[in-house]
C-alpha atoms as a PDB file:
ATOM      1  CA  UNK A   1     -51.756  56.480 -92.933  1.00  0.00           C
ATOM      2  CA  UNK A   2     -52.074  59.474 -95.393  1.00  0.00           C
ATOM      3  CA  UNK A   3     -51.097  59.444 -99.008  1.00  0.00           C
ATOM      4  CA  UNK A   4     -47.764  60.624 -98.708  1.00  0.00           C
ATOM      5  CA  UNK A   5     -46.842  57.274 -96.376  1.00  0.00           C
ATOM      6  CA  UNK A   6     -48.186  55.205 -98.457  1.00  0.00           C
ATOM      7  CA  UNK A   7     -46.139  56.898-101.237  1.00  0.00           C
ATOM      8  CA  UNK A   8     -43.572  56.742 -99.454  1.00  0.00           C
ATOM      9  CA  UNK A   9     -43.723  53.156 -98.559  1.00  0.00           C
ATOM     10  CA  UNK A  10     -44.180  52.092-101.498  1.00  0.00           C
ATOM     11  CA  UNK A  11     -42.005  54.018-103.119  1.00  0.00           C
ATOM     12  CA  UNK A  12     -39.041  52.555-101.065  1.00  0.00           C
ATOM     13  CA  UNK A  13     -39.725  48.734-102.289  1.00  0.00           C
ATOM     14  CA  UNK A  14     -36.837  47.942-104.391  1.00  0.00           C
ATOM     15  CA  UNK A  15     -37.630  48.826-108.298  1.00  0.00           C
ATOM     16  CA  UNK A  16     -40.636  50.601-107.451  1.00  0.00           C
ATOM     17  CA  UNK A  17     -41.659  53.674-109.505  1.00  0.00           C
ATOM     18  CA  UNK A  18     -44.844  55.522-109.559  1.00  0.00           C
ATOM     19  CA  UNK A  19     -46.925  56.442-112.797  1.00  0.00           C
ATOM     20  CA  UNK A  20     -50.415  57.704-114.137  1.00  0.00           C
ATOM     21  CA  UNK A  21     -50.873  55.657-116.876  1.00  0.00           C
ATOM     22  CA  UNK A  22     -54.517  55.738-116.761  1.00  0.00           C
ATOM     23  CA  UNK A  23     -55.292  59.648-115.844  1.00  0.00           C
ATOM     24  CA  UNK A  24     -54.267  62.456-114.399  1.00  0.00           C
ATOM     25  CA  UNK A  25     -56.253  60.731-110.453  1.00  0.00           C
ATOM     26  CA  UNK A  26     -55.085  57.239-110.353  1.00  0.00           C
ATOM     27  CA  UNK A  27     -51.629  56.908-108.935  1.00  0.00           C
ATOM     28  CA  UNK A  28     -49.828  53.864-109.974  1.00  0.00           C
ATOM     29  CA  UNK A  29     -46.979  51.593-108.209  1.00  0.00           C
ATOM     30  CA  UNK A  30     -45.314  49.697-110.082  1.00  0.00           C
ATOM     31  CA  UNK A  31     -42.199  46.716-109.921  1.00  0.00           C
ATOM     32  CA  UNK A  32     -40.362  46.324-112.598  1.00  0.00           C
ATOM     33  CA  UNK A  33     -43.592  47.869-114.667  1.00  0.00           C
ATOM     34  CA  UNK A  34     -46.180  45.675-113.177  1.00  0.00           C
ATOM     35  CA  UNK A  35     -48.910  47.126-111.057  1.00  0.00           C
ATOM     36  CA  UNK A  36     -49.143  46.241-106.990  1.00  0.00           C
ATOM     37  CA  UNK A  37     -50.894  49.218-105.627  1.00  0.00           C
ATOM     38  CA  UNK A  38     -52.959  52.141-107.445  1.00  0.00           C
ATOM     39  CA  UNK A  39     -55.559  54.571-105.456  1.00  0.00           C
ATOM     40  CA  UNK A  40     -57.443  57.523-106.684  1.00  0.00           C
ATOM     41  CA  UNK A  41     -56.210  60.967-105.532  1.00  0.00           C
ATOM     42  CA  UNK A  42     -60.133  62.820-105.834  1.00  0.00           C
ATOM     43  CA  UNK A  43     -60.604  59.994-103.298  1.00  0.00           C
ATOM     44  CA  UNK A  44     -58.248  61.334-101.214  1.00  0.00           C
ATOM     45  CA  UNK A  45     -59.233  64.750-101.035  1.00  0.00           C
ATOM     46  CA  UNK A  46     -62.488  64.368-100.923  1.00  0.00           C
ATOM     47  CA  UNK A  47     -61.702  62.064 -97.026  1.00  0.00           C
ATOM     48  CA  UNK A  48     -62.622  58.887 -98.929  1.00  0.00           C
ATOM     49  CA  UNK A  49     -58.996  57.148 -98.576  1.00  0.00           C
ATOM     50  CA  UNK A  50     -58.768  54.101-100.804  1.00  0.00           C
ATOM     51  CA  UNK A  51     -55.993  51.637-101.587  1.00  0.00           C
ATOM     52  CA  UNK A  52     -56.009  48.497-104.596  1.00  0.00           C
ATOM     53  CA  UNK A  53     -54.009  46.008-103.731  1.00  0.00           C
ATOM     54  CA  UNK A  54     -52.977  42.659-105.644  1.00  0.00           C
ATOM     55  CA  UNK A  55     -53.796  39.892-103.367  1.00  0.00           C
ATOM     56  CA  UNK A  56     -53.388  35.785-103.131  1.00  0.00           C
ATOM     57  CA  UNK A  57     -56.942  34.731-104.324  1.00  0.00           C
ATOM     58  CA  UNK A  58     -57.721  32.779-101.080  1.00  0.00           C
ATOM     59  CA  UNK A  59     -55.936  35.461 -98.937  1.00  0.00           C
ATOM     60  CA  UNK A  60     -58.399  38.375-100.587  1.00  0.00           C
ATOM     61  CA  UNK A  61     -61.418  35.783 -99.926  1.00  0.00           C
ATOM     62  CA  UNK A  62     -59.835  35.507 -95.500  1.00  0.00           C
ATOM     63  CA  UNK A  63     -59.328  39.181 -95.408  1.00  0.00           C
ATOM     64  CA  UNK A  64     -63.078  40.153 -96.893  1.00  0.00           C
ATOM     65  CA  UNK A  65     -64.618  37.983 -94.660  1.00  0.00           C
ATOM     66  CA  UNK A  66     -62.572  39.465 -91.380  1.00  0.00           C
ATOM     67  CA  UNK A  67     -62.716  43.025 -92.458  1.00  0.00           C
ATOM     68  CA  UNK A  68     -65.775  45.163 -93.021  1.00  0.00           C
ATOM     69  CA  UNK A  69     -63.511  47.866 -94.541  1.00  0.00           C
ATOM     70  CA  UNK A  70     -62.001  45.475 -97.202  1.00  0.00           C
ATOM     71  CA  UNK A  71     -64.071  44.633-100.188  1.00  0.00           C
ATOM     72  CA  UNK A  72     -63.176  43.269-103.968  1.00  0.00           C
ATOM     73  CA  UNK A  73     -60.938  45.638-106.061  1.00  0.00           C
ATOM     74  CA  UNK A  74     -63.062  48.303-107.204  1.00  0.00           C
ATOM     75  CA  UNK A  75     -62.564  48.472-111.514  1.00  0.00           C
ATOM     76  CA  UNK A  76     -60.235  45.876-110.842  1.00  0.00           C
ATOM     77  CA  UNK A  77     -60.234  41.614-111.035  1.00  0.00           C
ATOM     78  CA  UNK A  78     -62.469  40.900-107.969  1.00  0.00           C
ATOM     79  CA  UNK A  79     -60.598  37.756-108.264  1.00  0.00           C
ATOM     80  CA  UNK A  80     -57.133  38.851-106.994  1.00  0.00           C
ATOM     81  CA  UNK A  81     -57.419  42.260-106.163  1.00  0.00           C
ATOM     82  CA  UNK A  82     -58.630  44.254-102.706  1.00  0.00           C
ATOM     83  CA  UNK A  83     -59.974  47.683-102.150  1.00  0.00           C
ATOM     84  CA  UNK A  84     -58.961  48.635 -98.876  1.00  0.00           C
ATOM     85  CA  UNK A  85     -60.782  51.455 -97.398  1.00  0.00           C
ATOM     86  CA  UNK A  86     -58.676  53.172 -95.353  1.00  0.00           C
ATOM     87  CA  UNK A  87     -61.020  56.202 -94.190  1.00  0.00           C
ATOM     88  CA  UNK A  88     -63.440  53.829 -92.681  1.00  0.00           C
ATOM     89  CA  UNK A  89     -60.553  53.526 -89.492  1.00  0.00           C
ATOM     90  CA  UNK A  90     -60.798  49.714 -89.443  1.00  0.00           C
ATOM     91  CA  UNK A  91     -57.008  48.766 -90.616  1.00  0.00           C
ATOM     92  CA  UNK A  92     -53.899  50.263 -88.679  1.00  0.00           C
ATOM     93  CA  UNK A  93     -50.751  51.214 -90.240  1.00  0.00           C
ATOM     94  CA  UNK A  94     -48.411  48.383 -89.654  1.00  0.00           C
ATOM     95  CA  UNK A  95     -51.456  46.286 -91.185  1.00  0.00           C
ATOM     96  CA  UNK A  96     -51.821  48.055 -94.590  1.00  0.00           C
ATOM     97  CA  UNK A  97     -48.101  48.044 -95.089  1.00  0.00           C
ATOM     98  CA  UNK A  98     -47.999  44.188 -94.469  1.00  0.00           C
ATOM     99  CA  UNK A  99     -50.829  44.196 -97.018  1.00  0.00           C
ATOM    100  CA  UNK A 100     -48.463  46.408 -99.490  1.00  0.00           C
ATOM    101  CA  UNK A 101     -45.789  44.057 -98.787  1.00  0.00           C
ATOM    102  CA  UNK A 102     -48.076  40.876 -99.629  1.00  0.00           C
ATOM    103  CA  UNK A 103     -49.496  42.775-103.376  1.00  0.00           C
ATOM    104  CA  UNK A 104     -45.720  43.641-104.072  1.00  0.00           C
ATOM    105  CA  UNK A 105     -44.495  40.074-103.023  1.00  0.00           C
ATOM    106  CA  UNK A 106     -47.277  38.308-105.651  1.00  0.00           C
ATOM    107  CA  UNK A 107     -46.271  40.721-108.343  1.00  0.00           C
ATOM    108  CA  UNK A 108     -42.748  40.045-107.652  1.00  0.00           C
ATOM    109  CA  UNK A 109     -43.119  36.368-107.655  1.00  0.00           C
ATOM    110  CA  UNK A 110     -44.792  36.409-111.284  1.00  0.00           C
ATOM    111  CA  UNK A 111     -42.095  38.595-113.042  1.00  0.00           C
ATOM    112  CA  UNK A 112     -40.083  36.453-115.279  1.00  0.00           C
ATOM    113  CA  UNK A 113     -36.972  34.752-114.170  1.00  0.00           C
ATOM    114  CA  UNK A 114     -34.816  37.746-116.084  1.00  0.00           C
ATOM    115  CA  UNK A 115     -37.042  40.499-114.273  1.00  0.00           C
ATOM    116  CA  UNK A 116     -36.671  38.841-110.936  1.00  0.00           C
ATOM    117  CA  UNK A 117     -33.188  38.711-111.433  1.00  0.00           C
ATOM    118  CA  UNK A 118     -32.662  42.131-112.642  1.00  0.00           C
ATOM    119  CA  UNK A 119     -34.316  43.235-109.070  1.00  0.00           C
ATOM    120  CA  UNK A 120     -32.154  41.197-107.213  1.00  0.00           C
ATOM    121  CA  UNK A 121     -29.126  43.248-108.377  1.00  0.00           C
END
């Protein structure tokens, strides 16, 4: 996947919006103003694809262990979030957006009550 699908994909989760709340590189996606995904856009020019993604802690613990090209989240809690490198070939498409889906589905299940209610509508 290049940037733009994963922009893409992420950007079409319901009350997703993007941000760079940090700098002018690191590309923010948010629900309902809560970070699931962020990657660095140098890292993406310079052919050194990377993804952060929230993750279940014993889920981030299963997918290190199976996959060389995921390791803990890079400036992030190690505890529950993933790096995923995506220019090292290992994870296909329909993999990483499952892994999207799972880091938008945690965030989404911590929002508040009201939060997860406004999303619902």
């Amino acid at each position: 996947m290049n940037i733009e699908q994963i922009r893409e994909y992420c950007l079409s989760k319901k009350g997703t919006n993007e941000d760079f709340p940090f700098d002018e590189d690191t590309l923010v996606f948010k629900v309902m103003g809560k970070m699931f995904a962020l990657t660095s856009l140098k890292s993406w020019e310079c052919g050194e694809s990377a993804i952060n993604l929230k993750a279940d802690p014993d889920y981030s613990q299963e997918l290190r262990a199976e996959y060389n090209s995921i390791r803990p989240g890079y400036h992030m809690s190690k505890k529950h979030w993933n790096t995923l490198y995506l220019h090292e070939g290992e994870l296909q498409p329909q993999f990483i957006k499952e892994l999207i889906d799972h880091s938008y589905n945690m965030v989404v299940k911590g929002l508040s009550k009201k939060l997860q209610q406004a999303l619902k509508q």
